[in-house]
C-alpha atoms as a PDB file:
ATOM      1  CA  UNK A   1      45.888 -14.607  20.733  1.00  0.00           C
ATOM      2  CA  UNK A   2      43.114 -12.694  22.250  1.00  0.00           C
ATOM      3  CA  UNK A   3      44.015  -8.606  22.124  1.00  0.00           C
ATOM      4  CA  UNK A   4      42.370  -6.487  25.141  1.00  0.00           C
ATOM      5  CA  UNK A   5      39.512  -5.068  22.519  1.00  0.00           C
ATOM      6  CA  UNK A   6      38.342  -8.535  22.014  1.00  0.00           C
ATOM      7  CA  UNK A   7      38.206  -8.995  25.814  1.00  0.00           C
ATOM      8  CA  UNK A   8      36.287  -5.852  26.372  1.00  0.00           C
ATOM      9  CA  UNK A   9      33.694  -6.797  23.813  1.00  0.00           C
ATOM     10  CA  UNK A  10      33.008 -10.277  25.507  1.00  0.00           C
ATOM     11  CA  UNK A  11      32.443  -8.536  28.696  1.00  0.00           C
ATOM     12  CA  UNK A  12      30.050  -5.762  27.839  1.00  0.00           C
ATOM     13  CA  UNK A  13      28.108  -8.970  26.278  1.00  0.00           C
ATOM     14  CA  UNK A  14      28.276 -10.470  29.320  1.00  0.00           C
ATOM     15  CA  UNK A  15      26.980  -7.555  30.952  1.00  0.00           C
ATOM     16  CA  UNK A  16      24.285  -7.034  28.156  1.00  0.00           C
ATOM     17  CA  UNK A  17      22.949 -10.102  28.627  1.00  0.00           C
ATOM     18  CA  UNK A  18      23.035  -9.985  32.915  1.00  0.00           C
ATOM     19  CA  UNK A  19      21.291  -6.492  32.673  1.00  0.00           C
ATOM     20  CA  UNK A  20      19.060  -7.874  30.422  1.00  0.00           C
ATOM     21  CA  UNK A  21      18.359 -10.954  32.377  1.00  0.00           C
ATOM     22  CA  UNK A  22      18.208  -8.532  35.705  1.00  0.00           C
ATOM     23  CA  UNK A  23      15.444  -6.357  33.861  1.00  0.00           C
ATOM     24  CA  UNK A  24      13.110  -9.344  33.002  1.00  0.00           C
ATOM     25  CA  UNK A  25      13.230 -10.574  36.342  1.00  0.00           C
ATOM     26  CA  UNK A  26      12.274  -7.559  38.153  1.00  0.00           C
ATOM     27  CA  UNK A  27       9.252  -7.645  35.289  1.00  0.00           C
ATOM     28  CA  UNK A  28       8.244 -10.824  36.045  1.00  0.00           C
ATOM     29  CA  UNK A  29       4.373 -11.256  37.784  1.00  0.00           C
ATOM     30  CA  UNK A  30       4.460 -12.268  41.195  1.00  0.00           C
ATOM     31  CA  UNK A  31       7.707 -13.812  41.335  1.00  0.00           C
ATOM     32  CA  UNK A  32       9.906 -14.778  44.145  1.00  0.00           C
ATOM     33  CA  UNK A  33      13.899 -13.640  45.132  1.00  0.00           C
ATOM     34  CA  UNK A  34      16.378 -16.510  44.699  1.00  0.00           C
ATOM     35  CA  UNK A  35      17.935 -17.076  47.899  1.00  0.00           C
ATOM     36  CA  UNK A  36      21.823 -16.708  46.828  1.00  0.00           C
ATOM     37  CA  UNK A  37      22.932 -14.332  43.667  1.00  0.00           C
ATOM     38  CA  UNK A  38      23.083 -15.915  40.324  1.00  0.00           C
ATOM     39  CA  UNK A  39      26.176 -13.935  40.255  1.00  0.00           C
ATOM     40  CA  UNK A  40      28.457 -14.596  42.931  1.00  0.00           C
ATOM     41  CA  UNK A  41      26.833 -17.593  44.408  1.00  0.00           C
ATOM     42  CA  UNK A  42      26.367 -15.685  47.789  1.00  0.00           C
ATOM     43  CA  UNK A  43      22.838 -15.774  50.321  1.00  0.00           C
ATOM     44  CA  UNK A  44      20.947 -12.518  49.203  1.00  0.00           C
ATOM     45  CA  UNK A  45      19.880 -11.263  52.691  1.00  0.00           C
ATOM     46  CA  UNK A  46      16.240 -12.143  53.465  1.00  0.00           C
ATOM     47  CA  UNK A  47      15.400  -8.439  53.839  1.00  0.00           C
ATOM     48  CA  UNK A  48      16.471  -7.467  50.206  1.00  0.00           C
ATOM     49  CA  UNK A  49      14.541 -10.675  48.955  1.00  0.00           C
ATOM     50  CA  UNK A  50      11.466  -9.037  50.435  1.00  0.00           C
ATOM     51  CA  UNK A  51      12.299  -5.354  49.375  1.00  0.00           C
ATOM     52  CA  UNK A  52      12.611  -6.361  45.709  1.00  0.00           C
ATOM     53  CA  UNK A  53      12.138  -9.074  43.752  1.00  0.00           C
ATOM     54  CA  UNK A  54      15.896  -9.911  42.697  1.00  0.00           C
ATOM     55  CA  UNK A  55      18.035 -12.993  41.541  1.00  0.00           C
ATOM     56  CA  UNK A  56      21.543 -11.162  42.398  1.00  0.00           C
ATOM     57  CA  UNK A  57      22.872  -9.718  45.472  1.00  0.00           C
ATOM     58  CA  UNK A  58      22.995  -5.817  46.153  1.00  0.00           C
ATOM     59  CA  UNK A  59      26.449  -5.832  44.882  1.00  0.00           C
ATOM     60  CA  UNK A  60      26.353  -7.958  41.515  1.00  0.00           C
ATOM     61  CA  UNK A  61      23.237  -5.868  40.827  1.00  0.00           C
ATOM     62  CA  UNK A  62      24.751  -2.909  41.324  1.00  0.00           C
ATOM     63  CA  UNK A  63      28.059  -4.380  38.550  1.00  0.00           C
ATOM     64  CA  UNK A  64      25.141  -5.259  36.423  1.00  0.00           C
ATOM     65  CA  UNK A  65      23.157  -1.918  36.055  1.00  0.00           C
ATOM     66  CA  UNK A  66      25.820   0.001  36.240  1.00  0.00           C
ATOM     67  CA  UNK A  67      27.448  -1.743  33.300  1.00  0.00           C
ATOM     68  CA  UNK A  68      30.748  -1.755  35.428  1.00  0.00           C
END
């Protein structure tokens, strides 16, 4: 049976590795937004797509650097 420390651990890894995957892609040359959030699945609005170069939505990007 899982306890609630094991749990927590695989979901700070899960954010590890989003944050991590979120930093690279903001690094990346020239790149283009996705058009929905790796995330969630949702349509990142076209005006965030042009603000910043982003596969997630405001929201999951937000759960992602803030490690929430």
């Amino acid at each position: 049976m899982t306890d609630l420390l094991d749990l927590a651990e695989e979901r700070e890894e899960e954010f590890r590795r989003a944050a991590l995957a979120a930093l690279r892609s903001r690094h990346r040359s020239g790149g283009e937004s996705t058009t929905h959030c790796k995330s969630c699945g949702e349509p990142i609005p076209e005006a965030r797509r042009q603000a910043v170069t982003t596969d997630h939505c405001a929201f999951c990007a937000s759960q992602i650097e803030g490690g929430r």
